[in-house]
C-alpha atoms as a PDB file:
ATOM      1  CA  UNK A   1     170.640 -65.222 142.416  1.00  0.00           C
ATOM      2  CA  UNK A   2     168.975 -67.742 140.672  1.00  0.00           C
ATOM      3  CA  UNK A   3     169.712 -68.307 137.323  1.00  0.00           C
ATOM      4  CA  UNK A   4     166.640 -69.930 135.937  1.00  0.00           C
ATOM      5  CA  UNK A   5     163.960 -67.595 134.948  1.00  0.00           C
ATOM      6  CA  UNK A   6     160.099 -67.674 135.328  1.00  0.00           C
ATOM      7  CA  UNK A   7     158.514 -70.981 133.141  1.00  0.00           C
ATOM      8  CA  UNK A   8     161.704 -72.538 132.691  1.00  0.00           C
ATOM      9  CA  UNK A   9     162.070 -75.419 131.321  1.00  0.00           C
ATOM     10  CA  UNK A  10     165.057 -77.470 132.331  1.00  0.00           C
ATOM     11  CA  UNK A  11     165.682 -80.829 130.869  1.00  0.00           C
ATOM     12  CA  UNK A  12     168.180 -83.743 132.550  1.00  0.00           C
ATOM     13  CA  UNK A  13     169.461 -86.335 130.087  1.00  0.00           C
ATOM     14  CA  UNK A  14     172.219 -89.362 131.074  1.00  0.00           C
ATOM     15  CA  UNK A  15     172.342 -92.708 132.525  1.00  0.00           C
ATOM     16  CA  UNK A  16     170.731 -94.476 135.422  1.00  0.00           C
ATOM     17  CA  UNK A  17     171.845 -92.015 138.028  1.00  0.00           C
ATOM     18  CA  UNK A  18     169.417 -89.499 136.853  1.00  0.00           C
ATOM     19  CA  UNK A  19     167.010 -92.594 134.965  1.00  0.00           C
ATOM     20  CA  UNK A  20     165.754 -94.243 138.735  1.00  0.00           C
ATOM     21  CA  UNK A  21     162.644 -95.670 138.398  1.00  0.00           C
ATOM     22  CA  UNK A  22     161.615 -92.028 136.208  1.00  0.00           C
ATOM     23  CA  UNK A  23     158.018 -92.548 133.993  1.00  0.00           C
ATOM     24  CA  UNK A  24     158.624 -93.475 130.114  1.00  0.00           C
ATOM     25  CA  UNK A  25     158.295 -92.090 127.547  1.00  0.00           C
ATOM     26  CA  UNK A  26     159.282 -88.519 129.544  1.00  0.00           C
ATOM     27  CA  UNK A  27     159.752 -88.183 133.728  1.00  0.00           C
ATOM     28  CA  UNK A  28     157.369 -85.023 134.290  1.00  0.00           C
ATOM     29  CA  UNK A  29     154.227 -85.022 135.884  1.00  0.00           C
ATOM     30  CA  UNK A  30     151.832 -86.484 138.286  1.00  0.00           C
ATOM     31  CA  UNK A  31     153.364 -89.639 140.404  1.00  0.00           C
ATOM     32  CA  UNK A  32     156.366 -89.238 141.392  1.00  0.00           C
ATOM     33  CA  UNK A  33     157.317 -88.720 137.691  1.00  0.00           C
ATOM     34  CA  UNK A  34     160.671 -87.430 138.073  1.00  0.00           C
ATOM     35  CA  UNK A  35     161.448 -90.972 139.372  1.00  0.00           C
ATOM     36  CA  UNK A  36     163.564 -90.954 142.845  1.00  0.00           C
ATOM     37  CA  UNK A  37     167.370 -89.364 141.483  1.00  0.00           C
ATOM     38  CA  UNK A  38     168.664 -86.053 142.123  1.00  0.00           C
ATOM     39  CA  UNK A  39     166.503 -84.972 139.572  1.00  0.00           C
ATOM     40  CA  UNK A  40     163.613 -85.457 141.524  1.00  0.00           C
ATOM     41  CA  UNK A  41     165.847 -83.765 144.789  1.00  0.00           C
ATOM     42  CA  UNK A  42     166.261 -80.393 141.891  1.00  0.00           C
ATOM     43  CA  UNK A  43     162.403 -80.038 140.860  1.00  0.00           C
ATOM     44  CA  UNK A  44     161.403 -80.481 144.556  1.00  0.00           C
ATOM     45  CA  UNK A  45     163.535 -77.844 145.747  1.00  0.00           C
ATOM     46  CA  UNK A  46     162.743 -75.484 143.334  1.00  0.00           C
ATOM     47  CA  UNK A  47     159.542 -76.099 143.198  1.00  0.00           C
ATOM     48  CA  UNK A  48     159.170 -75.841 147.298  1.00  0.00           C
ATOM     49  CA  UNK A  49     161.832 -73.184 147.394  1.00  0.00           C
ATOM     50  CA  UNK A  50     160.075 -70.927 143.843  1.00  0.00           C
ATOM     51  CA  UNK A  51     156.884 -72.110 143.509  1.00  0.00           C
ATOM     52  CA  UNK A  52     156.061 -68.646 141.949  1.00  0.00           C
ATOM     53  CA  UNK A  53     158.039 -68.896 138.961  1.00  0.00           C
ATOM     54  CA  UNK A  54     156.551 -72.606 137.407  1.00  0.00           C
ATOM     55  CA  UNK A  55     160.090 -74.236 136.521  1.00  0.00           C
ATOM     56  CA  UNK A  56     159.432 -77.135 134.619  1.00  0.00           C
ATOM     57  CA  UNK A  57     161.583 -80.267 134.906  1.00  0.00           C
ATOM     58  CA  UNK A  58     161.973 -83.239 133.034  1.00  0.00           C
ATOM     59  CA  UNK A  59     164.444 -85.983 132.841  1.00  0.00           C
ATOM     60  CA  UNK A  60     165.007 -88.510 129.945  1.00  0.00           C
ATOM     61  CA  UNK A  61     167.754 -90.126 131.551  1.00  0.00           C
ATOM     62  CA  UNK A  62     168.264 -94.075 130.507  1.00  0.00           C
ATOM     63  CA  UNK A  63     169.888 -96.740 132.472  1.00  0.00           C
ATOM     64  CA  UNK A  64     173.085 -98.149 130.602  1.00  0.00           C
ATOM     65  CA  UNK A  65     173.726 -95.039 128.201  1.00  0.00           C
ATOM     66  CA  UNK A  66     176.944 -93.794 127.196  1.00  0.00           C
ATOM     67  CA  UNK A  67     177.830 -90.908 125.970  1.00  0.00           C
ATOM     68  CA  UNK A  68     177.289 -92.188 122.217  1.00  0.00           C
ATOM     69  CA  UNK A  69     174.007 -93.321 123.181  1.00  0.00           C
ATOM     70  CA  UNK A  70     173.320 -89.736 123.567  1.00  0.00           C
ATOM     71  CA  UNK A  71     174.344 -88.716 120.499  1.00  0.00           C
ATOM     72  CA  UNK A  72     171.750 -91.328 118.904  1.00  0.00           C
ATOM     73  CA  UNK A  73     169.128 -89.674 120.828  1.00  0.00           C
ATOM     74  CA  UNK A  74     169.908 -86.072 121.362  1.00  0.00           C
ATOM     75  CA  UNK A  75     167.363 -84.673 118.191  1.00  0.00           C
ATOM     76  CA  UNK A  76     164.539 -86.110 119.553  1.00  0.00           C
ATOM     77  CA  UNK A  77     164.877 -86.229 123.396  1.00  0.00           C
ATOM     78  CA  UNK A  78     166.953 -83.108 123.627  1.00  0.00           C
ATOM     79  CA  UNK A  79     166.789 -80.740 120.669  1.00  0.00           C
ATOM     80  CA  UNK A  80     163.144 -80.850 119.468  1.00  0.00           C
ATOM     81  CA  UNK A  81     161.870 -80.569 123.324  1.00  0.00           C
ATOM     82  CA  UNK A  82     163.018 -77.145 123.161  1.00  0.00           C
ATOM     83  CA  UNK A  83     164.311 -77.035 126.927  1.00  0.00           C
ATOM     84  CA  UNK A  84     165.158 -73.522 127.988  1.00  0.00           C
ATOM     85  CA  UNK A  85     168.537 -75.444 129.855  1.00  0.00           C
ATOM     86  CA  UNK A  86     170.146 -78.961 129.567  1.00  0.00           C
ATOM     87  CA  UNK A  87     171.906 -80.433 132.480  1.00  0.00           C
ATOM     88  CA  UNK A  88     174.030 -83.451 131.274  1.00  0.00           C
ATOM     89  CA  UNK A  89     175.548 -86.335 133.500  1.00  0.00           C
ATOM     90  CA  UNK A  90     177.253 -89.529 131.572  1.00  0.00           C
ATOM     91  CA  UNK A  91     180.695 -90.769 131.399  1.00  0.00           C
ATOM     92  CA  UNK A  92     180.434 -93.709 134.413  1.00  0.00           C
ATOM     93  CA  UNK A  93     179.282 -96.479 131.497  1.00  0.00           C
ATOM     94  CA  UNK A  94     181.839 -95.103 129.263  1.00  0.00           C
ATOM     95  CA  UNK A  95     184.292 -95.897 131.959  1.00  0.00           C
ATOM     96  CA  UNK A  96     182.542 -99.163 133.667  1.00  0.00           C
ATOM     97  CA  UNK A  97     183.033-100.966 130.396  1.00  0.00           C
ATOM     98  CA  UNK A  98     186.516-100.854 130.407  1.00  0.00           C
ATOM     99  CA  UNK A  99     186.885-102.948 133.458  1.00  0.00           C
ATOM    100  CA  UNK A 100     183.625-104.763 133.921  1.00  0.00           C
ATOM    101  CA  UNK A 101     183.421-106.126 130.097  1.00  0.00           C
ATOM    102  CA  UNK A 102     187.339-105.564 129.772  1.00  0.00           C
ATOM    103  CA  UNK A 103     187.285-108.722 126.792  1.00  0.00           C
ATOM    104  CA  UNK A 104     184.421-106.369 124.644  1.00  0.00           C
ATOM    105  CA  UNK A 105     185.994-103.678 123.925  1.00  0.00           C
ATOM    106  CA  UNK A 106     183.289-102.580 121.207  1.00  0.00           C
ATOM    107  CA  UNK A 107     181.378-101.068 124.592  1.00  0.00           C
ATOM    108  CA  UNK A 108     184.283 -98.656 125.267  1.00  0.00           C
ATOM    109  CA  UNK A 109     183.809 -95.478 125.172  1.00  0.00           C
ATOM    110  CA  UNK A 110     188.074 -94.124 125.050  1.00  0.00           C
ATOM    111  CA  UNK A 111     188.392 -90.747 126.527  1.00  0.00           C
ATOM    112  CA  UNK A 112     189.118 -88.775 122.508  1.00  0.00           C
ATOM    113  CA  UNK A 113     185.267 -90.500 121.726  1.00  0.00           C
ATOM    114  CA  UNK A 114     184.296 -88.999 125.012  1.00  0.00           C
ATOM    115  CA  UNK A 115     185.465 -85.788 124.616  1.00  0.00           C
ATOM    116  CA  UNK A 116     184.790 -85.592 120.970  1.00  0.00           C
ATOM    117  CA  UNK A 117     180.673 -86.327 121.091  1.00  0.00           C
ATOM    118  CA  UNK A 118     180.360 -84.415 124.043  1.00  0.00           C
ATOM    119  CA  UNK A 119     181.863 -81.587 123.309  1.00  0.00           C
ATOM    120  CA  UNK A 120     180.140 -81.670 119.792  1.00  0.00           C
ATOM    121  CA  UNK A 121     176.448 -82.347 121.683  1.00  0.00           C
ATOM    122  CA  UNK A 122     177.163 -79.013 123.574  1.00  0.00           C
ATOM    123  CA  UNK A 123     178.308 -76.930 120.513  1.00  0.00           C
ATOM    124  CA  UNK A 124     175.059 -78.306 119.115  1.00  0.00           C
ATOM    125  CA  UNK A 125     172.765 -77.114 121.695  1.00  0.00           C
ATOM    126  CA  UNK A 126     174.062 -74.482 122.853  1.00  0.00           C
ATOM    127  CA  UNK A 127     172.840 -71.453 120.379  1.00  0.00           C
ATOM    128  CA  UNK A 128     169.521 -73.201 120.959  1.00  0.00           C
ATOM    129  CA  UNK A 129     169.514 -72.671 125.203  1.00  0.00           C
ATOM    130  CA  UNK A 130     170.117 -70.472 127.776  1.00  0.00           C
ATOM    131  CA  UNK A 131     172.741 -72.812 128.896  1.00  0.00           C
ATOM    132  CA  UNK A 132     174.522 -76.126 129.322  1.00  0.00           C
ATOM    133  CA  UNK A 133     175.171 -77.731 133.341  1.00  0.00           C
ATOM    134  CA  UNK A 134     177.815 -80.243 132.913  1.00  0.00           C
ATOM    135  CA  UNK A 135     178.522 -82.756 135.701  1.00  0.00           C
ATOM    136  CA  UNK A 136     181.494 -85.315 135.969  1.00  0.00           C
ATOM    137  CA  UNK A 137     180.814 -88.288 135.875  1.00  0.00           C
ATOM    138  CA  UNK A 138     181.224 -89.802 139.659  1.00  0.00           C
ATOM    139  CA  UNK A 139     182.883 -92.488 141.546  1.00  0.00           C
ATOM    140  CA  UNK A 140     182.192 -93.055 145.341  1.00  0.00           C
ATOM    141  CA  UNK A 141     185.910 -93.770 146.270  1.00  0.00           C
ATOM    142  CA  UNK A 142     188.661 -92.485 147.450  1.00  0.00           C
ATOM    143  CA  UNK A 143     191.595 -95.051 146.776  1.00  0.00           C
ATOM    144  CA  UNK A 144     194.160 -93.227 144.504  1.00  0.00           C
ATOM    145  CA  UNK A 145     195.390 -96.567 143.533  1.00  0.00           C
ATOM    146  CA  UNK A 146     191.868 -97.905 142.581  1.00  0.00           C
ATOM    147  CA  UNK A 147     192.216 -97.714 138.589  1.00  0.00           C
ATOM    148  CA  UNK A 148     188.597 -97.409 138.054  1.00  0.00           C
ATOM    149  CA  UNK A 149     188.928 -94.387 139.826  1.00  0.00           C
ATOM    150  CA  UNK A 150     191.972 -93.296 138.371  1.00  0.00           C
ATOM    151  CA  UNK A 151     190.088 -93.693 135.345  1.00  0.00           C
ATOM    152  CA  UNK A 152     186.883 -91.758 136.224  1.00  0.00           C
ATOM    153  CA  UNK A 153     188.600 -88.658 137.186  1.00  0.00           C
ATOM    154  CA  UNK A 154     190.615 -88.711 134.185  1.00  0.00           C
ATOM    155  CA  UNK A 155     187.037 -88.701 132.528  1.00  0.00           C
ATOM    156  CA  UNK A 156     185.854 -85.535 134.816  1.00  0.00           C
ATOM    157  CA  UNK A 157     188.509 -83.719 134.156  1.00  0.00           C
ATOM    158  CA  UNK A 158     187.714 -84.143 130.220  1.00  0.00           C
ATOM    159  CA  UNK A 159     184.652 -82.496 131.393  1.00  0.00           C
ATOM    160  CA  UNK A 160     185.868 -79.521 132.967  1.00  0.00           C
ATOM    161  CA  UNK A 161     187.938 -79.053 129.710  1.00  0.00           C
ATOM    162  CA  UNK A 162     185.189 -79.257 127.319  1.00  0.00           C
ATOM    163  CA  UNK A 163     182.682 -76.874 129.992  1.00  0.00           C
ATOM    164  CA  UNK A 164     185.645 -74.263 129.770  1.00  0.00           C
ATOM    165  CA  UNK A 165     186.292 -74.592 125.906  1.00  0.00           C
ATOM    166  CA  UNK A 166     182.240 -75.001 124.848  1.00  0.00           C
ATOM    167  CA  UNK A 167     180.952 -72.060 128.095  1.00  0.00           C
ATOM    168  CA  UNK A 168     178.705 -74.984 129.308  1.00  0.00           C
ATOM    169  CA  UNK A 169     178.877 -74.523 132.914  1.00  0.00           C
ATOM    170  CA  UNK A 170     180.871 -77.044 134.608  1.00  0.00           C
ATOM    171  CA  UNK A 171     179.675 -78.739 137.890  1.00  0.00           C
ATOM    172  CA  UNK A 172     182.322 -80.593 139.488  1.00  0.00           C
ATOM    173  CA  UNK A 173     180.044 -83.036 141.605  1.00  0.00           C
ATOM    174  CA  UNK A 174     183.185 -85.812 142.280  1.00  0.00           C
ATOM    175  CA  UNK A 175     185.272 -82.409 144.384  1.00  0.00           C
ATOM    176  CA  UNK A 176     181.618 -82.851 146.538  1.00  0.00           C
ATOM    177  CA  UNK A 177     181.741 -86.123 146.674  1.00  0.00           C
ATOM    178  CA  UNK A 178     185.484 -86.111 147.498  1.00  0.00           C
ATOM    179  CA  UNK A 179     184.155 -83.746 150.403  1.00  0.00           C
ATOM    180  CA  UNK A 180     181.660 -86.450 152.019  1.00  0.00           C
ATOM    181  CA  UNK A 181     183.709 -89.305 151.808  1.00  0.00           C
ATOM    182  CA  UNK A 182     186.439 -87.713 153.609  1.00  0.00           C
ATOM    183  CA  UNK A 183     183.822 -87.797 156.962  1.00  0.00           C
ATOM    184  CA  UNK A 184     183.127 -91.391 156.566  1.00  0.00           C
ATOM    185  CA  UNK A 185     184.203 -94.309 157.356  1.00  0.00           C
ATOM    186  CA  UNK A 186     182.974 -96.209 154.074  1.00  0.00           C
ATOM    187  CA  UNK A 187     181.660 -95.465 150.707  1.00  0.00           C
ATOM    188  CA  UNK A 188     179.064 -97.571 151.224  1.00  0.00           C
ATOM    189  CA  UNK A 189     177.045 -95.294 153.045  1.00  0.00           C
ATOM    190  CA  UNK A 190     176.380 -93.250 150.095  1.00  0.00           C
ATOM    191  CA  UNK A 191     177.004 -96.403 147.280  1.00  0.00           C
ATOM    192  CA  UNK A 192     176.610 -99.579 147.420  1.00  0.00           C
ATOM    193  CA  UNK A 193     178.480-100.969 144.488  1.00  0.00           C
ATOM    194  CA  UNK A 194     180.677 -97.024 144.090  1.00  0.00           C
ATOM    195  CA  UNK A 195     178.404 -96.055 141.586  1.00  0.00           C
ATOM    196  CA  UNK A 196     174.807 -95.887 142.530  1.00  0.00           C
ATOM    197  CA  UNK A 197     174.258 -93.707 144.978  1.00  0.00           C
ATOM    198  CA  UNK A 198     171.364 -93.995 147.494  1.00  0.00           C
ATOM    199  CA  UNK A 199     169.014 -91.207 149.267  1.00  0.00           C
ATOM    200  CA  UNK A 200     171.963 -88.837 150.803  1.00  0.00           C
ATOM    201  CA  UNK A 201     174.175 -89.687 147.813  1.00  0.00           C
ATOM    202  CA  UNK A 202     171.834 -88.361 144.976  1.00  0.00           C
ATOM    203  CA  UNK A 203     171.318 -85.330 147.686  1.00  0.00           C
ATOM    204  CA  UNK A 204     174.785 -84.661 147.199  1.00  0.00           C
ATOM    205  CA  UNK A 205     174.555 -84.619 143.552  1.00  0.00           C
ATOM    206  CA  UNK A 206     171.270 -82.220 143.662  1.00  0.00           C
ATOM    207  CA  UNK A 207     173.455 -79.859 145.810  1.00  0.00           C
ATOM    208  CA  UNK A 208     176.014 -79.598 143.630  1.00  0.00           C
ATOM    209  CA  UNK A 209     173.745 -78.815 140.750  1.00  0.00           C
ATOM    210  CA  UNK A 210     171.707 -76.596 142.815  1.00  0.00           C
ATOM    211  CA  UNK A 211     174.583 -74.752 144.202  1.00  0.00           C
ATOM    212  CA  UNK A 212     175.789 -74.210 140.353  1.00  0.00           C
ATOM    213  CA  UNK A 213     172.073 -72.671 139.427  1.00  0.00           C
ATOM    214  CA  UNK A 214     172.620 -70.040 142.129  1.00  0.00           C
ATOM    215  CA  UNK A 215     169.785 -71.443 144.328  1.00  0.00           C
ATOM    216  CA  UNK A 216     168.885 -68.833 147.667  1.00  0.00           C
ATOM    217  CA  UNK A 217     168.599 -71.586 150.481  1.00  0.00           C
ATOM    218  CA  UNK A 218     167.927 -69.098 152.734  1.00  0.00           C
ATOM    219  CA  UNK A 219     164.822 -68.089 150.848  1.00  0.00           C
ATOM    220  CA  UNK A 220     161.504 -67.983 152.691  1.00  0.00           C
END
């Protein structure tokens, strides 16, 4: 059963993978607001699948953000929206930086920072909303001996720590991703550079987040 009730409002917030091409200063509305992420894969379907029950969706993610880049924001695009549930990706920048800008190490975002603002941006929130999705943060790779990806699961795993310790629920998107890869020949097919996913890759994000708000597919 669904756990979104009738008029919900449910607000995304993270990087580029939920930003993509969404309308400033807020994605909702008319033209292809919700810009062309997963988010916009989670307000079709439940807007196709529940038309009935007038979910609202709208997604403030930014390109480039880190987790602290949340935390500068989180009052005004998060708290005074007054979303009835918050679904947060971010972590990828807070990892990318360590290995694509590895002589700035200002833009790091260490995994104690990491845990630290995120778990205190849930323990914010939470009292406020019905509830908290989490999703790791996501690399399209496979290579146990890739460090970025080393890295990046070291990062999801801080995740499902803080979901368990905070009662955000914890969506563990990279196990799905894990799942596709392993019937491919390439990562490429869902990511181009491992980290932006196209079409079929956001669709594999949406599912995961879908699955985790106890969506009916099988609902006429």
């Amino acid at each position: 059963m669904i756990k979104l009730k009738k008029n919900a409002v449910v607000l995304f917030i993270g990087d580029s993978i939920p930003d993509y091409e969404r309308t400033r200063p807020v994605g909702e509305g008319l033209f292809n607001a919700w810009g062309r992420s997963y988010v916009a894969d989670v307000g079709s379907l439940l807007g196709c699948m529940y038309p009935e029950m007038g979910i609202r969706v709208k997604n403030v993610g930014i390109s480039g953000n880190q987790v602290r880049d949340l935390e500068k924001r989180w009052e005004t695009d998060v708290l005074e929206r007054k979303p009835d549930w918050v679904s947060v990706l971010i972590g990828i920048n807070d990892v990318w930086r360590q290995f694509d800008l590895q002589n700035m190490p200002k833009t790091w975002v260490m995994p104690d920072l990491y845990r630290k603002t995120l778990k205190s941006l849930i323990e914010r929130t939470k009292p406020n909303v019905k509830g908290i999705f989490l999703l790791t943060p996501i690399y399209w790779e496979l290579n146990e001996n890739d460090a970025m990806n080393a890295r990046v699961r070291e990062y999801a795993q801080i995740c499902r720590e803080v979901a368990e310790e905070t009662g955000a629920i914890f969506v563990d998107v990279q196990k799905n991703v894990d799942s596709v890869l392993n019937r491919i020949k390439h990562s490429c097919y869902f990511s181009w550079d491992r980290v932006h996913p196209n079409n079929p890759g956001h669709y594999v994000i949406a599912r995961s987040l879908l699955d985790a708000m106890g969506v009916e597919y099988s609902r006429s």
